[in-house]
C-alpha atoms as a PDB file:
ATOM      1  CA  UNK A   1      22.009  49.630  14.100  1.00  0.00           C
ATOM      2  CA  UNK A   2      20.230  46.635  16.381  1.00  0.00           C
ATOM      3  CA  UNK A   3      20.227  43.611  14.872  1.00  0.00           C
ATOM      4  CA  UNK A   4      16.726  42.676  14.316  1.00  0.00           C
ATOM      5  CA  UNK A   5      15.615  39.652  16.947  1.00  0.00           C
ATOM      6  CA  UNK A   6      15.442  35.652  15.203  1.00  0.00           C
ATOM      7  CA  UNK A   7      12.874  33.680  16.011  1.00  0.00           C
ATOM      8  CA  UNK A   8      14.554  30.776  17.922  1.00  0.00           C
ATOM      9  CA  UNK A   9      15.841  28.084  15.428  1.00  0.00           C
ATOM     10  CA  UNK A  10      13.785  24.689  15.915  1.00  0.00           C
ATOM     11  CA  UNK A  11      15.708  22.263  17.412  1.00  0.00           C
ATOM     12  CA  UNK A  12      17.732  19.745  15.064  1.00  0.00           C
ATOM     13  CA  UNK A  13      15.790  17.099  16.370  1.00  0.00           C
ATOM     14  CA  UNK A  14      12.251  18.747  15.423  1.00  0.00           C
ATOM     15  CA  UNK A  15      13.692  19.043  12.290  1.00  0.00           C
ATOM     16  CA  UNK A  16      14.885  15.364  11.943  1.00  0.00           C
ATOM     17  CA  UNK A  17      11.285  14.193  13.249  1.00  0.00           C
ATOM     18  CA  UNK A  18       9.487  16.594  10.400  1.00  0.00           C
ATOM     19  CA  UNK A  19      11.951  15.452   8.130  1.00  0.00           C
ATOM     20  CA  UNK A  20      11.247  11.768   8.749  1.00  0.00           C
ATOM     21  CA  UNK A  21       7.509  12.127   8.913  1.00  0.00           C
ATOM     22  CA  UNK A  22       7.964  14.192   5.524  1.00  0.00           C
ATOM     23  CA  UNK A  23       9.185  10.864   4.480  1.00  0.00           C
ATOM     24  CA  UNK A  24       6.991   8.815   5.419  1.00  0.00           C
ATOM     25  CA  UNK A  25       4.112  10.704   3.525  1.00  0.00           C
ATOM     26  CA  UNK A  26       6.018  10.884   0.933  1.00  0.00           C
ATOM     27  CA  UNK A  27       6.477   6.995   0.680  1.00  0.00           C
ATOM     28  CA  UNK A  28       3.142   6.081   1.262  1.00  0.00           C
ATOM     29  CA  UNK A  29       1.889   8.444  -1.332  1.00  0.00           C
ATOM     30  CA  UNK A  30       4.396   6.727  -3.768  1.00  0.00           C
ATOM     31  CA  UNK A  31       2.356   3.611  -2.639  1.00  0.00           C
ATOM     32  CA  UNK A  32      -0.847   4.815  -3.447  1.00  0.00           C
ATOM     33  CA  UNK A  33      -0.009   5.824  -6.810  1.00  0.00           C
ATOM     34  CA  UNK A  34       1.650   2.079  -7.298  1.00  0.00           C
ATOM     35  CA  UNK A  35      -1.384   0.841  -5.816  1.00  0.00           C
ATOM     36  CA  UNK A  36      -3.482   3.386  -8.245  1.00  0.00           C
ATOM     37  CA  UNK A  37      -1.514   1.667 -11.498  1.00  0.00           C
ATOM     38  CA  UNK A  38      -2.145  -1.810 -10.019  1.00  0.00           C
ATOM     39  CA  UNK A  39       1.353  -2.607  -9.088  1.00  0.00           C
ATOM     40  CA  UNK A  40       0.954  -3.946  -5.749  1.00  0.00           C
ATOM     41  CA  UNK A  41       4.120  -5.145  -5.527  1.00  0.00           C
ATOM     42  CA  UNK A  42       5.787  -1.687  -6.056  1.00  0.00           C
ATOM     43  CA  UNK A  43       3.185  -0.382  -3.296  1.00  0.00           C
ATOM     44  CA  UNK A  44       3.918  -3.016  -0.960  1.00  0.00           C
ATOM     45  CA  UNK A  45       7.910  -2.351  -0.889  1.00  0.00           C
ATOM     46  CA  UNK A  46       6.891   1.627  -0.585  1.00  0.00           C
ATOM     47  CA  UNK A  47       4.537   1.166   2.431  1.00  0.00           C
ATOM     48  CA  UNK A  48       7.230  -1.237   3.867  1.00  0.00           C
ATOM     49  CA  UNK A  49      10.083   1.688   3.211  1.00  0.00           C
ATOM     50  CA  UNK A  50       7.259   4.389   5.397  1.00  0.00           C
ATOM     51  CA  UNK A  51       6.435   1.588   8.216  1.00  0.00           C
ATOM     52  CA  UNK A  52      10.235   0.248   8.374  1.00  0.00           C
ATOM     53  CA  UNK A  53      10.736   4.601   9.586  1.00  0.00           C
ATOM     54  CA  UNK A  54       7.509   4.818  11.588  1.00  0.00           C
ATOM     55  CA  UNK A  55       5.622   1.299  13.041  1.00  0.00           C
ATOM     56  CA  UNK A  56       2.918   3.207  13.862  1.00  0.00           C
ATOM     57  CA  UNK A  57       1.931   4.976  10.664  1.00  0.00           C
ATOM     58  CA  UNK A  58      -1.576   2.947  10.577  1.00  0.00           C
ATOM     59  CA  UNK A  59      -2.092   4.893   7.034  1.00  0.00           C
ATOM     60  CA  UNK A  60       0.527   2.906   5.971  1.00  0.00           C
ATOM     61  CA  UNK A  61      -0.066  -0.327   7.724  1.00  0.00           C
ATOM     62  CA  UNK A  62      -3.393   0.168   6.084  1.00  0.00           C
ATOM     63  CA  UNK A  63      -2.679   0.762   2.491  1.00  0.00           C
ATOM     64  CA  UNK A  64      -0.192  -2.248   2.715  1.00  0.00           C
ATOM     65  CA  UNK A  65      -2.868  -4.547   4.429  1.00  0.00           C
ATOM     66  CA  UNK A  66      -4.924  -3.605   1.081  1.00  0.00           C
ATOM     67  CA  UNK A  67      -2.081  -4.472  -1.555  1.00  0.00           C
ATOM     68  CA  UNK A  68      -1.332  -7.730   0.218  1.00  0.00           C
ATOM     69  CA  UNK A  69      -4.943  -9.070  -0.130  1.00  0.00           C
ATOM     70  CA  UNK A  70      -4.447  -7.624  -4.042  1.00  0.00           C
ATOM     71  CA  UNK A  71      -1.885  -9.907  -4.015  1.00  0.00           C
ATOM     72  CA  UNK A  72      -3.788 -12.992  -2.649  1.00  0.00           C
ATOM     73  CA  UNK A  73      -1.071 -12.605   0.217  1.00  0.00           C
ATOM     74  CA  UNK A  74      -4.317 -12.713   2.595  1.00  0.00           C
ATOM     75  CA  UNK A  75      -2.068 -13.704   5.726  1.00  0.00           C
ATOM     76  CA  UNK A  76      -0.083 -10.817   5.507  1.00  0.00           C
ATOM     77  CA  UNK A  77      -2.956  -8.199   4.531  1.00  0.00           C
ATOM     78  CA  UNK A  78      -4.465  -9.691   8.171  1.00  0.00           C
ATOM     79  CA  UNK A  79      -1.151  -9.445  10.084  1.00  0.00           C
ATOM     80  CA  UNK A  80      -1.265  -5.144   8.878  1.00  0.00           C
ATOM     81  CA  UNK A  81      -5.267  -5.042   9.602  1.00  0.00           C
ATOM     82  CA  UNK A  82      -5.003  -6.519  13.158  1.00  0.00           C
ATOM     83  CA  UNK A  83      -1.966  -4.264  13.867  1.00  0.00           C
ATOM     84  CA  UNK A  84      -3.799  -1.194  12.610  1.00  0.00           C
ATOM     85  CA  UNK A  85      -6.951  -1.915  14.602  1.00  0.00           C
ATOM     86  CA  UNK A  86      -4.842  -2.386  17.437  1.00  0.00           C
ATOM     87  CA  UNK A  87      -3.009   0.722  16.551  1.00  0.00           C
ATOM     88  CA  UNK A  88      -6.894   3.144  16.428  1.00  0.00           C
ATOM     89  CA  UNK A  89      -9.295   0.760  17.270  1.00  0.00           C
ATOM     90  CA  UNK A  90     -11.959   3.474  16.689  1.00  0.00           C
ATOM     91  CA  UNK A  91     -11.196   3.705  13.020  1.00  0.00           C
ATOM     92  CA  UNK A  92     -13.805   1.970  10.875  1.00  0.00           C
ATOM     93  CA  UNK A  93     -11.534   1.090   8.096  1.00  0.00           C
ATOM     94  CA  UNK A  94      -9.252  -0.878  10.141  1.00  0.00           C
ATOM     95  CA  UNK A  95     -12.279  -3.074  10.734  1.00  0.00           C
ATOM     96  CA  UNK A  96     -12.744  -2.857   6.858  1.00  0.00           C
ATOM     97  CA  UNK A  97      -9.441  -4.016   6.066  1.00  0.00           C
ATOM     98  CA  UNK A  98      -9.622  -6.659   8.372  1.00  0.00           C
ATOM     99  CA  UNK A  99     -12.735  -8.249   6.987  1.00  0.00           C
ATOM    100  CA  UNK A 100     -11.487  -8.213   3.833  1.00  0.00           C
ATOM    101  CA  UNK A 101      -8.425  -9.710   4.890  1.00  0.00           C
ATOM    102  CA  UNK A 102     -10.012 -12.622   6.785  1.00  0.00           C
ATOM    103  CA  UNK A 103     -12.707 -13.084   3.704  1.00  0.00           C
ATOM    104  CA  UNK A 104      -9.873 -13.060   1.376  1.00  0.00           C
ATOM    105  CA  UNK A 105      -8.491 -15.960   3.436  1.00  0.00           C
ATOM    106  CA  UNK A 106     -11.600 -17.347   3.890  1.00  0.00           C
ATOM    107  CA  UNK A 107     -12.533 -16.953   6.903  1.00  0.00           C
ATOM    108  CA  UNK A 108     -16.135 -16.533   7.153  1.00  0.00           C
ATOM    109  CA  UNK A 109     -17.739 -15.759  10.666  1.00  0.00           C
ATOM    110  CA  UNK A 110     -14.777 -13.890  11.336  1.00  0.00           C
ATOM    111  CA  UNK A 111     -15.025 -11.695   8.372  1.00  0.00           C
ATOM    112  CA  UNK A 112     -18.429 -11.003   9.361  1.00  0.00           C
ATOM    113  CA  UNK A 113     -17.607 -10.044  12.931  1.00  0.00           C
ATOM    114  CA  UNK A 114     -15.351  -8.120  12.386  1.00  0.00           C
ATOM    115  CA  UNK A 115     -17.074  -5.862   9.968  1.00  0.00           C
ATOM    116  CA  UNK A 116     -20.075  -5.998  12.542  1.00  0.00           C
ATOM    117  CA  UNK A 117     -17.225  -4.458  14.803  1.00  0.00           C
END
């Protein structure tokens, strides 16, 4: 009797790179829900834990830009905002996370520019 034919098995670094990004959702929705129960702190380490494995993850960089500027921690909320709209600079809330950032720190005219942006 023939065998019957396998689909070729991914290879173990496809895996590794689903695995990871697996992760990183994972960690970021473990943020949100801290963020969702008003621990901000707990949110902040989570989307740390998801950027620390992927830089780019502007989801991330996002929801961590927000739970600084919960904290009052308005320089770091802007640090995440400017990387994010550097990141997709065609993504609205990037621009919205920003402005909140630099309003949170004060930051007037720039708060308004950049949510004219």
């Amino acid at each position: 009797a023939a065998e019957a034919e396998k689909a070729p098995a991914s290879s173990s670094s496809e895996e590794d790179q689903e695995a990871m990004a697996q992760k990183v959702e994972d960690l970021r929705i473990k943020g949100n829900q801290a963020f969702g129960r008003k621990d901000f702190s707990a949110a902040v380490s989570s989307y740390s834990l998801a950027i620390r494995l992927d830089g780019k993850n502007h989801l991330a960089l996002s929801n961590r830009s927000a739970a600084f500027a919960a904290l009052g921690n308005f320089e770091k909320a802007l640090e995440d905002a400017q990387q994010v709209v550097k990141l997709v600079p065609t993504w609205a809330k990037g621009y919205s996370r920003l402005g909140a950032a630099l309003h949170g720190g004060g930051q007037w005219a720039e708060a308004a520019r950049s949510y004219k942006a």
